[in-house]
N, C-alpha and C. Protein backbone atom coordinates (compact mmCIF):
# COMPACT_ATOMS: atom_id res chain seq x y z
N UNK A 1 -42.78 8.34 -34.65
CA UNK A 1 -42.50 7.83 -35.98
C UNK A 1 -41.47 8.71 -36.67
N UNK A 2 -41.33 9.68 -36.23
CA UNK A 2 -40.48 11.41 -36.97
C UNK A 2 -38.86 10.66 -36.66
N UNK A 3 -38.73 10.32 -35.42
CA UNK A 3 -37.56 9.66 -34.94
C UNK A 3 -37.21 8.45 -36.10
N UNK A 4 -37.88 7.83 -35.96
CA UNK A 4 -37.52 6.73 -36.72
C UNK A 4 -37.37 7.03 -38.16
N UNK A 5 -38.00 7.61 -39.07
CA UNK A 5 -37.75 8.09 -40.19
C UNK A 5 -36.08 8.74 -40.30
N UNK A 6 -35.96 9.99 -39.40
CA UNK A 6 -35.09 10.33 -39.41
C UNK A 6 -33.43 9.32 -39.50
N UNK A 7 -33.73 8.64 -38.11
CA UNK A 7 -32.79 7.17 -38.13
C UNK A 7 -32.48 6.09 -39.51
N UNK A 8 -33.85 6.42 -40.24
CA UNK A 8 -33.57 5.50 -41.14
C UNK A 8 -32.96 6.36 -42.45
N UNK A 9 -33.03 7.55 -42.81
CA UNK A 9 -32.71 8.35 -43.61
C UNK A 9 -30.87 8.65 -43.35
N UNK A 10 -31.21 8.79 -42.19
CA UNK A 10 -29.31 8.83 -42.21
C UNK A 10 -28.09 8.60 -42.80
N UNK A 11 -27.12 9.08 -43.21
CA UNK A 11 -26.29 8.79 -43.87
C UNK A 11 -25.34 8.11 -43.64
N UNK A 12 -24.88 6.77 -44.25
CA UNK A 12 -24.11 5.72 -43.92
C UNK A 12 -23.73 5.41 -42.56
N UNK A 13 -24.49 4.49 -41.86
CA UNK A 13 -24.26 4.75 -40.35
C UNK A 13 -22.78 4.13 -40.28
N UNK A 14 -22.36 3.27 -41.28
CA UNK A 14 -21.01 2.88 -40.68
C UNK A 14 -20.14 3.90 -40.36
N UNK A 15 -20.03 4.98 -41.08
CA UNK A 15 -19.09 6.27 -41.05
C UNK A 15 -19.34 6.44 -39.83
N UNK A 16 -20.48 6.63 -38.85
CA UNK A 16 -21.01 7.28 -38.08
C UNK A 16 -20.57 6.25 -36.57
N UNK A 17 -20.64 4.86 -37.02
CA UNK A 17 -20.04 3.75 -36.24
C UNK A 17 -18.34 4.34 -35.88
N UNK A 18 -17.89 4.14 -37.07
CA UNK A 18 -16.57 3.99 -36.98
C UNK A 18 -15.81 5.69 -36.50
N UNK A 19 -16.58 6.89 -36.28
CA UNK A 19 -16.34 7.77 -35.78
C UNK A 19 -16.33 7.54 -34.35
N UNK A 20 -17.70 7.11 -33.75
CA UNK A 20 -17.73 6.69 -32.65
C UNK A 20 -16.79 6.24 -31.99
N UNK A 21 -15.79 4.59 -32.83
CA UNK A 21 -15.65 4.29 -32.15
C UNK A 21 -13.88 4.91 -32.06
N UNK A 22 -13.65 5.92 -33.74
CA UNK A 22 -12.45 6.57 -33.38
C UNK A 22 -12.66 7.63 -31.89
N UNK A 23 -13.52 8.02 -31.62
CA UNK A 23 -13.91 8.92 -30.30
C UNK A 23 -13.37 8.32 -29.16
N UNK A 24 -13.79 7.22 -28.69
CA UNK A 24 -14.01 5.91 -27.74
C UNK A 24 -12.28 6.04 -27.99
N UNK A 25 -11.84 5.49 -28.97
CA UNK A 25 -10.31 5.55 -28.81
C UNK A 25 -9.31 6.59 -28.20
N UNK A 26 -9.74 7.94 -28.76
CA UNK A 26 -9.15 8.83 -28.95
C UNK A 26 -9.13 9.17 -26.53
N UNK A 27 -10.30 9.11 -26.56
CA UNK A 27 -10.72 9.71 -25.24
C UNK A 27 -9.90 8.23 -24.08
N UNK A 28 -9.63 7.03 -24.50
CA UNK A 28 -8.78 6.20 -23.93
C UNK A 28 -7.41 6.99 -24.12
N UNK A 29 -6.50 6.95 -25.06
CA UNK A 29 -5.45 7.45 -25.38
C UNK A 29 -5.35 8.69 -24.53
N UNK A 30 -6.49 9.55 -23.63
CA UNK A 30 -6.35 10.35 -23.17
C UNK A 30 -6.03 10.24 -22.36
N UNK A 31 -7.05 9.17 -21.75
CA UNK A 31 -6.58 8.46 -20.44
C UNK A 31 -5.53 8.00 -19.89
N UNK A 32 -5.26 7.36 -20.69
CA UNK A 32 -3.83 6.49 -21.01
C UNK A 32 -2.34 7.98 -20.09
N UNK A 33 -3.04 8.73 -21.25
CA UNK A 33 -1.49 9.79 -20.97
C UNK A 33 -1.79 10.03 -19.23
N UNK A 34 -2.98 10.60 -19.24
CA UNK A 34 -3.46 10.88 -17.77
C UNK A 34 -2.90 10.06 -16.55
N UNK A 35 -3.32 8.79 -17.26
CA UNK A 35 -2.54 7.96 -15.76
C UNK A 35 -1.27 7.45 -15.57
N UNK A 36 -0.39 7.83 -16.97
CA UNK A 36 1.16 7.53 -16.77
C UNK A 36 1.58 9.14 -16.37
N UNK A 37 1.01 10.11 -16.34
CA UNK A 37 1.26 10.78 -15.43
C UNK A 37 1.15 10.90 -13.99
N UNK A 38 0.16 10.27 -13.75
CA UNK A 38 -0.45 10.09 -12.11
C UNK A 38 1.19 8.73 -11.98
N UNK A 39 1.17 8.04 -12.39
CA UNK A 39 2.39 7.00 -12.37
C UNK A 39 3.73 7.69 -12.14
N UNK A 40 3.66 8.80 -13.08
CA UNK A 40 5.05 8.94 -12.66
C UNK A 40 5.42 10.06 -11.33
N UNK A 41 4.29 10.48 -11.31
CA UNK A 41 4.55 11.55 -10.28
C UNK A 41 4.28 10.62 -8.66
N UNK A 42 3.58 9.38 -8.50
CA UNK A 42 3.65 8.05 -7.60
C UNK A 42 5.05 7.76 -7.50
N UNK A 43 5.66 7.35 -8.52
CA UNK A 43 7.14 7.14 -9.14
C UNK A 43 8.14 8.07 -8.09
N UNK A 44 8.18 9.31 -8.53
CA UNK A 44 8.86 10.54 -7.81
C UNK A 44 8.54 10.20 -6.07
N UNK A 45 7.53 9.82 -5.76
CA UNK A 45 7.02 9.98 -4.41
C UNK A 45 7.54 8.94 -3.61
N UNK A 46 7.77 7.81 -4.83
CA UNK A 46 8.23 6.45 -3.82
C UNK A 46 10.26 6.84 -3.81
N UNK A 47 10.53 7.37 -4.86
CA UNK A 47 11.90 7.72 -4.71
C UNK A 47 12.53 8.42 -3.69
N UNK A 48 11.67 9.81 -3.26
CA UNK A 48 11.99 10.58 -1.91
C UNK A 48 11.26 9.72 -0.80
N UNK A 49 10.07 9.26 -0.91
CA UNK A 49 9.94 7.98 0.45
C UNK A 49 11.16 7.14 0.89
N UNK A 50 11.78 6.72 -0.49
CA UNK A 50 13.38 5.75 -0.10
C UNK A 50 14.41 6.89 0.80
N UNK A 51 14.46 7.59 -0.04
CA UNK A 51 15.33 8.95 -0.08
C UNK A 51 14.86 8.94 2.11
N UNK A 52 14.08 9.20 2.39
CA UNK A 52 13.72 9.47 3.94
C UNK A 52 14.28 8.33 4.33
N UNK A 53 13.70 7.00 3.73
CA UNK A 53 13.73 5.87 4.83
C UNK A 53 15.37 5.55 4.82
N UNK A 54 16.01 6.26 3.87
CA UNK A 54 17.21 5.85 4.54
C UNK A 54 17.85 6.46 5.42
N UNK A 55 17.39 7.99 5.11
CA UNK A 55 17.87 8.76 6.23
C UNK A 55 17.48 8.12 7.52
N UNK A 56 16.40 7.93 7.69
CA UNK A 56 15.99 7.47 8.97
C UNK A 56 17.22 6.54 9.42
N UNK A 57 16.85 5.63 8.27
CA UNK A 57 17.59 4.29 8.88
C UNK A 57 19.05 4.42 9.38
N UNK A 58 19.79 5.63 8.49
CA UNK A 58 21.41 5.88 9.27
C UNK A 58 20.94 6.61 10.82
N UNK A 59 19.88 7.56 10.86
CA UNK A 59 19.63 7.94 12.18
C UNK A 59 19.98 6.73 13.33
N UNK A 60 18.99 5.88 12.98
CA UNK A 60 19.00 4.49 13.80
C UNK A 60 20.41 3.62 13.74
N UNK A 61 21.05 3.41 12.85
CA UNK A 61 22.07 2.71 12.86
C UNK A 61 23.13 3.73 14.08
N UNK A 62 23.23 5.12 14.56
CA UNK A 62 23.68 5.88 14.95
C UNK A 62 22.99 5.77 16.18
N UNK A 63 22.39 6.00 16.73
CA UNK A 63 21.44 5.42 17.78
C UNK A 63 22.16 4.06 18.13
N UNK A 64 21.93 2.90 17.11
CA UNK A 64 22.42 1.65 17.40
C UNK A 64 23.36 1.30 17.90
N UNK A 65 24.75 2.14 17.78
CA UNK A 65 26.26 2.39 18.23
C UNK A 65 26.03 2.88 19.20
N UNK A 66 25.42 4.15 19.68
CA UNK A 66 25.37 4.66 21.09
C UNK A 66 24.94 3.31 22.14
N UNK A 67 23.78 3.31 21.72
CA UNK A 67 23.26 2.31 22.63
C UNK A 67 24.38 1.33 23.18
N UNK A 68 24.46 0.76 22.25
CA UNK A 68 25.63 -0.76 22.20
C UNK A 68 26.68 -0.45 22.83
N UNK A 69 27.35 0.74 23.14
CA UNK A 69 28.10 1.47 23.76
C UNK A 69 28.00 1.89 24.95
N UNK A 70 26.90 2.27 25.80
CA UNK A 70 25.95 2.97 26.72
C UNK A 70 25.14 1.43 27.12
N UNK A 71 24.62 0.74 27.18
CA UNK A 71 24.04 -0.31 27.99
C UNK A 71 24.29 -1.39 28.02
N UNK A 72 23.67 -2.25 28.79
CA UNK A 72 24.23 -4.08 29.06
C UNK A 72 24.06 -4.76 27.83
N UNK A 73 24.83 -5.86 27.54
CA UNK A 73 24.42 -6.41 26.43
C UNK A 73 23.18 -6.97 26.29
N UNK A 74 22.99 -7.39 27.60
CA UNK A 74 21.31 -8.23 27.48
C UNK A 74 20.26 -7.07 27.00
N UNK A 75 20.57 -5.60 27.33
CA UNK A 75 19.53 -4.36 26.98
C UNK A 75 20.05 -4.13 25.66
N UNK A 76 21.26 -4.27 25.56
CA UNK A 76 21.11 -3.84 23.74
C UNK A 76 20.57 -4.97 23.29
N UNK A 77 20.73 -6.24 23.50
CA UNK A 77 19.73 -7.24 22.58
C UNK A 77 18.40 -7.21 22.47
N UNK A 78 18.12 -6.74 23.64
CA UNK A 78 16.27 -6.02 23.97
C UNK A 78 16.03 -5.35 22.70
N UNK A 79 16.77 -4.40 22.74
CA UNK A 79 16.41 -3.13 22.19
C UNK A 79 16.95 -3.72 20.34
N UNK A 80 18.18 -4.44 20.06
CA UNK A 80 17.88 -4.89 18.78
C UNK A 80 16.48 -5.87 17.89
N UNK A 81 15.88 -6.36 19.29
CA UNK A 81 15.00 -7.44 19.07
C UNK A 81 13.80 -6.49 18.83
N UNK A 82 13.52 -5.47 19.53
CA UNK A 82 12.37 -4.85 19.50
C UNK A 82 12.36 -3.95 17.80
N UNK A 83 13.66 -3.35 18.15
CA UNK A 83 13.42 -2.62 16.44
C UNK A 83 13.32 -3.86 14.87
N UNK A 84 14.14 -5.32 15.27
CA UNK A 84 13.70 -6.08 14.28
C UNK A 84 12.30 -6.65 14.30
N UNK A 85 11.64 -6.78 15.37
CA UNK A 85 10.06 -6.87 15.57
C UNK A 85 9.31 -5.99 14.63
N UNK A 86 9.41 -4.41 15.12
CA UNK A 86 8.73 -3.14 14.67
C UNK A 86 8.82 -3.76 13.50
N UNK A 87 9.91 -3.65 12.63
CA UNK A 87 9.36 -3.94 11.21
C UNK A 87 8.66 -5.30 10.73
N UNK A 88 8.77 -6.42 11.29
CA UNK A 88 8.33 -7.35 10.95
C UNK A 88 6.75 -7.70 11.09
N UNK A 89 6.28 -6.55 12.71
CA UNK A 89 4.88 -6.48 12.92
C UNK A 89 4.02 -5.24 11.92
N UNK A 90 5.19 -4.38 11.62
CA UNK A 90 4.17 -3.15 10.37
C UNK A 90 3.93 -4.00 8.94
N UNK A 91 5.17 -4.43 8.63
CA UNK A 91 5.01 -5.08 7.64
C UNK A 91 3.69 -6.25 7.44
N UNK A 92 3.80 -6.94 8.63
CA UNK A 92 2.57 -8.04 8.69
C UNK A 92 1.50 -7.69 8.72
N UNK A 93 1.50 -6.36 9.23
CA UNK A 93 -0.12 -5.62 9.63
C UNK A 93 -0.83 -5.00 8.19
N UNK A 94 0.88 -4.34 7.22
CA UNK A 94 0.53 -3.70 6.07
C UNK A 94 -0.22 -4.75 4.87
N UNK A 95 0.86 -5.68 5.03
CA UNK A 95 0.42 -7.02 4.11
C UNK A 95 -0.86 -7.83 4.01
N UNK A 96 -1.25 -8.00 5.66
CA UNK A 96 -2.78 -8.60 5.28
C UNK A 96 -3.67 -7.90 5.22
N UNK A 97 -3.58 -6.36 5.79
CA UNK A 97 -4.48 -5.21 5.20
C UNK A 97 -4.80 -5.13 3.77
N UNK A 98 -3.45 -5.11 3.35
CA UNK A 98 -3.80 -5.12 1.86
C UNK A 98 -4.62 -6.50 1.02
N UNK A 99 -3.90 -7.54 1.57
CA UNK A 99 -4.72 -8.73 0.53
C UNK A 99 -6.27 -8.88 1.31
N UNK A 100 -6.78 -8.30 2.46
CA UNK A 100 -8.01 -8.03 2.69
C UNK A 100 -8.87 -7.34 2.11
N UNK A 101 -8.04 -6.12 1.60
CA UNK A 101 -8.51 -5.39 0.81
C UNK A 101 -9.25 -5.73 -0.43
N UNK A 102 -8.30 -5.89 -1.12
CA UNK A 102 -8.47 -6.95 -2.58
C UNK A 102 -9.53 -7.91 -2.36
N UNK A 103 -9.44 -8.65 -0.79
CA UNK A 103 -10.20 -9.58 -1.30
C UNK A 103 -12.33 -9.29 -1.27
N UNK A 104 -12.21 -8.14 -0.02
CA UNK A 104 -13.19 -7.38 -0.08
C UNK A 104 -13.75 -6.85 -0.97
N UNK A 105 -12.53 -6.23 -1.85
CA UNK A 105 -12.87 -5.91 -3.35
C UNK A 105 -13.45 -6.70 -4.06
N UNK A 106 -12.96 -8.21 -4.25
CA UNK A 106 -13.78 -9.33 -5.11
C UNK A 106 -14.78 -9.73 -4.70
N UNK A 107 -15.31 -9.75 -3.16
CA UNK A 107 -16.60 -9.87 -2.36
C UNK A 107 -17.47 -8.95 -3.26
N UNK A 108 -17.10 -7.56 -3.43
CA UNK A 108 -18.21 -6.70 -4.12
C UNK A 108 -18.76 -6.75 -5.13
N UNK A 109 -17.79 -7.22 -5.75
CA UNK A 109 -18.06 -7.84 -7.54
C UNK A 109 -18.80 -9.10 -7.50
N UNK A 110 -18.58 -9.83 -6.56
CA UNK A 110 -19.93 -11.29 -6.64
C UNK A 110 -21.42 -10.61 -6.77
N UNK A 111 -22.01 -11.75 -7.97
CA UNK A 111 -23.32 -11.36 -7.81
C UNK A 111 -23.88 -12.80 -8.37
N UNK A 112 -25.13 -12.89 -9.08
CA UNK A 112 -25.93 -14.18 -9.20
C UNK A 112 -24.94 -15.24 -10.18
N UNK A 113 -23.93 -14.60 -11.17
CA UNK A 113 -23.45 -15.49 -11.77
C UNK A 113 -22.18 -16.01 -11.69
N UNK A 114 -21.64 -15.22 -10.19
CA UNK A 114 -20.84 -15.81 -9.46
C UNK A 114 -20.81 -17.16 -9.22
N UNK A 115 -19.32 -18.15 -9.17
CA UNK A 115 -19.67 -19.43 -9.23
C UNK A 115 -19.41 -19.86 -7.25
N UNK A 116 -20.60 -20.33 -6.99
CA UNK A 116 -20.69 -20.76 -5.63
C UNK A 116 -19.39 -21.31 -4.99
N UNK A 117 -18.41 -22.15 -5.68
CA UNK A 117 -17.19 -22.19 -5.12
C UNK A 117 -16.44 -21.23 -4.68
N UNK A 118 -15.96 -20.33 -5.92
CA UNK A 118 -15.62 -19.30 -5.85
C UNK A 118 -15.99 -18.15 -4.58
N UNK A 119 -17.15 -17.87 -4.36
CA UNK A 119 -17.83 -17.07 -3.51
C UNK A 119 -17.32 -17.84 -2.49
N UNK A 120 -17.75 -19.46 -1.69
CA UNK A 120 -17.26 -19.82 -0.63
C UNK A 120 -15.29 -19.65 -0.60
N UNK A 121 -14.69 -20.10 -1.62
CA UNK A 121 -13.62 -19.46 -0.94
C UNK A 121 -12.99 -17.99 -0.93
N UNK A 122 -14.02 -17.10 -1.36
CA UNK A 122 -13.41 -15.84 -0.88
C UNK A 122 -14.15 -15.47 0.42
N UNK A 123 -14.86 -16.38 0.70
CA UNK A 123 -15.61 -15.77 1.87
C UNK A 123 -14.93 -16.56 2.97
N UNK A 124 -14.48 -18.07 2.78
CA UNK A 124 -13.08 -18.39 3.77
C UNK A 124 -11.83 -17.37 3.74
N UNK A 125 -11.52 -17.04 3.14
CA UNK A 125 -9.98 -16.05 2.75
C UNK A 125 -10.23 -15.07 3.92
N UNK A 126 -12.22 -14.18 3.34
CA UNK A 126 -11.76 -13.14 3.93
C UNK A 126 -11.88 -13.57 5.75
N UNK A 127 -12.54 -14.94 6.09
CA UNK A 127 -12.76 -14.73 7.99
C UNK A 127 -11.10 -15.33 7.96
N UNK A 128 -10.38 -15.72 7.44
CA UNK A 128 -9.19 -16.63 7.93
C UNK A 128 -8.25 -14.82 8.27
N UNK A 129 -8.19 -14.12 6.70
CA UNK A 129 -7.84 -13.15 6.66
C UNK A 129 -7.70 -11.67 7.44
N UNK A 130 -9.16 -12.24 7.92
CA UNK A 130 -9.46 -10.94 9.48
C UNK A 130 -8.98 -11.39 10.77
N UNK A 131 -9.15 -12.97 10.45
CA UNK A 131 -9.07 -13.30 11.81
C UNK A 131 -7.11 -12.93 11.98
N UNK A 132 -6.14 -13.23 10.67
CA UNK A 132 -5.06 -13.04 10.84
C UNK A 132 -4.70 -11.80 11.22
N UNK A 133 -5.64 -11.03 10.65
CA UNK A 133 -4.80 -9.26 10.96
C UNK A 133 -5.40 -8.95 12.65
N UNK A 134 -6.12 -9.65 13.09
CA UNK A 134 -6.83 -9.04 14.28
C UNK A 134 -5.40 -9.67 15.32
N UNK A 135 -4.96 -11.05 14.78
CA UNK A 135 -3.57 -11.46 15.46
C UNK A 135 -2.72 -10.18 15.54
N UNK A 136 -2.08 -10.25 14.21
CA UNK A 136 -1.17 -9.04 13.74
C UNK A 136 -1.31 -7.71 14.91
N UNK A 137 -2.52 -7.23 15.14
CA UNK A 137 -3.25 -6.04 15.86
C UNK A 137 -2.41 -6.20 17.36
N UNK A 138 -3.05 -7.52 17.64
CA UNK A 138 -2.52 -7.95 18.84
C UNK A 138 -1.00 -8.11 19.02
N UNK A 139 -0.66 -8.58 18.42
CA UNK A 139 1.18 -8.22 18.14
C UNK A 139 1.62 -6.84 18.12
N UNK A 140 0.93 -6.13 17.53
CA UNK A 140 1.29 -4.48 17.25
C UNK A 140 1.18 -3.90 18.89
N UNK A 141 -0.07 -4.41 19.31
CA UNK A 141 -0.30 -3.87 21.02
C UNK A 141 0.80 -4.05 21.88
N UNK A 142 0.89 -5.42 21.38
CA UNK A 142 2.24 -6.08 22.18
C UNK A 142 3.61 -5.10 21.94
N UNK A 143 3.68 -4.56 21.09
CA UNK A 143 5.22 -3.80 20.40
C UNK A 143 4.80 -2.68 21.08
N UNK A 144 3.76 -2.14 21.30
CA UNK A 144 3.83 -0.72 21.85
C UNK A 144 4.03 -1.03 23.51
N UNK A 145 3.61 -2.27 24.14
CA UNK A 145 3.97 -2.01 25.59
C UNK A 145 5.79 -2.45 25.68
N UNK A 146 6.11 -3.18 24.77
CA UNK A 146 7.85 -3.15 24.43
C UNK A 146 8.53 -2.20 24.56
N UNK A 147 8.03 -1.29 23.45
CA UNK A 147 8.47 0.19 23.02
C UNK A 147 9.06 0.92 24.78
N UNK A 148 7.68 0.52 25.31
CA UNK A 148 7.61 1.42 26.56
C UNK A 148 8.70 1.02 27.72
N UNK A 149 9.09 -0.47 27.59
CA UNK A 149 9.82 -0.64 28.47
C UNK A 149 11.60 -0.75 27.84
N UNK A 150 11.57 -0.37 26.63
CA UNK A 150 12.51 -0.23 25.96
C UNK A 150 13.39 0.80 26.71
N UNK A 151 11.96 1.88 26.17
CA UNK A 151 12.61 3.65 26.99
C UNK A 151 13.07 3.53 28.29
N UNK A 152 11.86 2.76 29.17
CA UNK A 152 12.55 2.92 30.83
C UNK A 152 13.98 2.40 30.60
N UNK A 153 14.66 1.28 29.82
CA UNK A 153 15.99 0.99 29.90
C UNK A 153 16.47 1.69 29.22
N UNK A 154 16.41 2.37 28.00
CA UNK A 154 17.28 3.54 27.42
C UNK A 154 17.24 4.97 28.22
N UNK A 155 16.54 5.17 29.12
CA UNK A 155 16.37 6.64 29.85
C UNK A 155 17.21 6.69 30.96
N UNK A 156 17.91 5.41 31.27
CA UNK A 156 18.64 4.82 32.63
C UNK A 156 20.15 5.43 31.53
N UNK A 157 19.98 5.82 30.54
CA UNK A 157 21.60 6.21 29.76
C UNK A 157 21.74 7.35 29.08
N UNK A 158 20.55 7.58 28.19
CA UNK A 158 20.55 8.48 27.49
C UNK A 158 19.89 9.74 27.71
N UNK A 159 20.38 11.03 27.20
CA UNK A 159 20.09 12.42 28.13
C UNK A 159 18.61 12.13 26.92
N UNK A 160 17.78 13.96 27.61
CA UNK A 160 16.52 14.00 26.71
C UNK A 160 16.55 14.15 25.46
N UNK A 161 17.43 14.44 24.43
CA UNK A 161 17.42 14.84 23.47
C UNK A 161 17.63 13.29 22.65
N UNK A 162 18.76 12.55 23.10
CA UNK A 162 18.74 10.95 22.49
C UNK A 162 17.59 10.31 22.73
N UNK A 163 16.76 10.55 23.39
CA UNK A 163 15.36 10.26 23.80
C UNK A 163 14.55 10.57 22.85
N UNK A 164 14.84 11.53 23.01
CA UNK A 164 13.38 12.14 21.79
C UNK A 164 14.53 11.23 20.44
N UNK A 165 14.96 11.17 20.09
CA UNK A 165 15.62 10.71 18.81
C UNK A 165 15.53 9.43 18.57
N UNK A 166 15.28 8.33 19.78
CA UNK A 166 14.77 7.32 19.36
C UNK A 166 13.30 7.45 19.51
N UNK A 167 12.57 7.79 19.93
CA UNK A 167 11.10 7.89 19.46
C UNK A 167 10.63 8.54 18.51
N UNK A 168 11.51 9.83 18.01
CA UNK A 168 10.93 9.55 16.64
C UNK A 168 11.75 8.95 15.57
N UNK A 169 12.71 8.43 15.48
CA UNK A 169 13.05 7.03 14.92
C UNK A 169 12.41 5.98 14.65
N UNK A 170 11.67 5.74 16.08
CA UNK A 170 10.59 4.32 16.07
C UNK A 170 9.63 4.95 14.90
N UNK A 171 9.32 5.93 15.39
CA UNK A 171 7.63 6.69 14.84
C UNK A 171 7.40 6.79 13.30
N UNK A 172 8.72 7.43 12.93
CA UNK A 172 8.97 7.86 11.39
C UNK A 172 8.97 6.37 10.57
N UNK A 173 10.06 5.01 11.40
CA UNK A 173 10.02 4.09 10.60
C UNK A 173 8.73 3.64 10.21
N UNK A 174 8.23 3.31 11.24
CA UNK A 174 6.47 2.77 11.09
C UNK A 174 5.53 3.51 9.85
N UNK A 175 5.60 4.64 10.47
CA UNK A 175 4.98 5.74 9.11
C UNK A 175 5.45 5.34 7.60
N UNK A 176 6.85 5.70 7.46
CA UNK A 176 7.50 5.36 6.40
C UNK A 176 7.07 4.00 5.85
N UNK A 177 7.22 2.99 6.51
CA UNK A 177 6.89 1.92 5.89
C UNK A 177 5.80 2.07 4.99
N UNK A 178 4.35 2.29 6.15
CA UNK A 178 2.96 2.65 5.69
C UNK A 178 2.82 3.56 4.57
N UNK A 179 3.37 4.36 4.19
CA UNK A 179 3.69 5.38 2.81
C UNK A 179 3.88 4.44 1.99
N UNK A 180 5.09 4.28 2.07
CA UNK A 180 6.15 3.01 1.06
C UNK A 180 5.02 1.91 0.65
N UNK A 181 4.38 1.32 1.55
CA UNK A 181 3.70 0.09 0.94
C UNK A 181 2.07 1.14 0.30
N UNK A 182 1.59 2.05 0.98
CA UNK A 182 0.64 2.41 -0.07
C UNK A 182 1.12 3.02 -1.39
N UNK A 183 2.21 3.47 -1.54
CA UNK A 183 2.49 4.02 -2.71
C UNK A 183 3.02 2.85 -3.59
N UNK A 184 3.03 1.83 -3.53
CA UNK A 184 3.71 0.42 -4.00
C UNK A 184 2.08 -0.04 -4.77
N UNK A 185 0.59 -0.11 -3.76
CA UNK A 185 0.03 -0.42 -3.89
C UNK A 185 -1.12 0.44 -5.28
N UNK A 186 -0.56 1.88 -4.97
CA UNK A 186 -1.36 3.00 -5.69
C UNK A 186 -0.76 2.71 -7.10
N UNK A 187 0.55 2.29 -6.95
CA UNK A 187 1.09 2.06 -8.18
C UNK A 187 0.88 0.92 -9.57
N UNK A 188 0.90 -0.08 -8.33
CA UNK A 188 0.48 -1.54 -8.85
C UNK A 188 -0.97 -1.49 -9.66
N UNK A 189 -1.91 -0.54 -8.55
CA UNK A 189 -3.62 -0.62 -9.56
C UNK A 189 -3.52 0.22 -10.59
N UNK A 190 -2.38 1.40 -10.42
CA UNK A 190 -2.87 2.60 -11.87
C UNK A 190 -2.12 1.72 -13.23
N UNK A 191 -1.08 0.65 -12.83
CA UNK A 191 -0.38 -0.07 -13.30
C UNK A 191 -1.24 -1.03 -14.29
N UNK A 192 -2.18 -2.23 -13.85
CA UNK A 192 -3.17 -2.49 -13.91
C UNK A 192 -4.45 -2.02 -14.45
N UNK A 193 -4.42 -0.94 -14.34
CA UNK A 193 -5.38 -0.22 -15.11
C UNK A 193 -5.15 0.22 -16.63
N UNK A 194 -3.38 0.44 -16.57
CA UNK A 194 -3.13 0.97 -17.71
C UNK A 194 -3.14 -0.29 -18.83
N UNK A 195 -2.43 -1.32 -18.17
CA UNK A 195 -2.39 -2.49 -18.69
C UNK A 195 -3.69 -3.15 -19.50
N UNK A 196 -4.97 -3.04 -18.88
CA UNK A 196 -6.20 -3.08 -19.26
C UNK A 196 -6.69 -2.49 -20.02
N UNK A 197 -6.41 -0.60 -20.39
CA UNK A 197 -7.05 0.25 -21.46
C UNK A 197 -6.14 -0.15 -22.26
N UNK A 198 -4.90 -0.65 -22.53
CA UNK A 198 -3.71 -0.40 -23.49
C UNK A 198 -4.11 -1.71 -24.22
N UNK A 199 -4.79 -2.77 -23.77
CA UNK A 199 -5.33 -3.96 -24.43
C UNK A 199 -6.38 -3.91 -24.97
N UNK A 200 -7.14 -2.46 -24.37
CA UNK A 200 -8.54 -2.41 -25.20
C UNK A 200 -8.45 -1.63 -26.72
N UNK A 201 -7.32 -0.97 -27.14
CA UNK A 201 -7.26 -0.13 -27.71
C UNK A 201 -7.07 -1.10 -29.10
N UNK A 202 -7.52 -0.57 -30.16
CA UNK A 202 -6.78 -1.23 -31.02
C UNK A 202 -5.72 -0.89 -32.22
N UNK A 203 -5.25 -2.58 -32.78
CA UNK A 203 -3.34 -1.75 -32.54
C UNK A 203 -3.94 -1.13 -34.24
């Protein structure tokens, strides 16, 4: 009963409301700064990620001239077909990873007042969705026994050192990509997030 007395004796709870909810504000606004810092320093990270991938990419364009220079045309078309593959199979692999992701994400958030449509088509998305990346997988397998017979025809020209220079060429692009698209993705949610506290705030 001591509690309750006390509660009721209190002094103007609105003051006491409206402190609150300047608090609640104040500690968003904190946030706020917090994650346009995490943003911009993402920001910086995707700039030197470019900053590499181009280096890479003149590596390879340099590579590309040797080659074209150094083997049959039917082996340089091999070998152009395989590096326009590589990216088209990371990219495909990165892409439905990600909207799997997400959609796994919305799987977690269903609960009883989830609307039963809804639930059935995220639960089609996600088997159509696995079943696509498990393709993708299989394509990727496929690029690595490519890769391999790539080399046996580039090793018929090039000494060890151009060797090692297209494998890690191949290696770095793949990586790079995978950076590039998570830092795209890290960006997009802190993005999203900010977008969300900056609407809660009031003006």
């Amino acid at each position: 009963g001591e509690l309750f007395n006390v509660r009721q004796s209190e002094p103007n709870t609105q003051d006491s409301s409206s402190k609150d909810s300047d608090e609640i504000t104040a500690k968003k606004k904190e946030l706020i700064q917090s994650i346009k810092s995490i943003v911009q320093n993402l920001q910086k990270d995707k700039v030197a990620t470019q900053s590499d991938i181009e280096s890479n990419n003149l590596m390879g364009k340099q590579l590309e001239s040797l080659i074209k220079e150094v083997c049959k045309p039917n082996e340089y078309e091999r070998y152009m077909m395989y590096i326009g593959d590589l990216d088209k199979v990371v990219n495909l692999l990165l892409c439905l990873s990600s909207r799997l992701a997400r959609v796994e994400n919305a799987l977690g958030k269903v609960n009883e007042s989830t609307d039963a449509e809804e639930r059935q088509s995220l639960n089609s998305r996600h088997s159509l969705l696995s079943r696509q990346r498990e393709d993708a997988k299989d394509l990727k397998g496929n690029l690595d026994r490519r890769e391999r017979v790539v080399y046996e025809i580039l090793s018929k020209y090039l000494n060890s050192k151009q060797l090692q220079d297209f494998q890690h060429f191949v290696k770095v692009k793949s990586s790079l990509l995978i950076v590039s698209k998570e830092l795209d993705e890290k960006i997009k949610f802190y993005d999203e997030q900010l977008e969300h506290l900056q609407g809660t705030i009031p003006a």
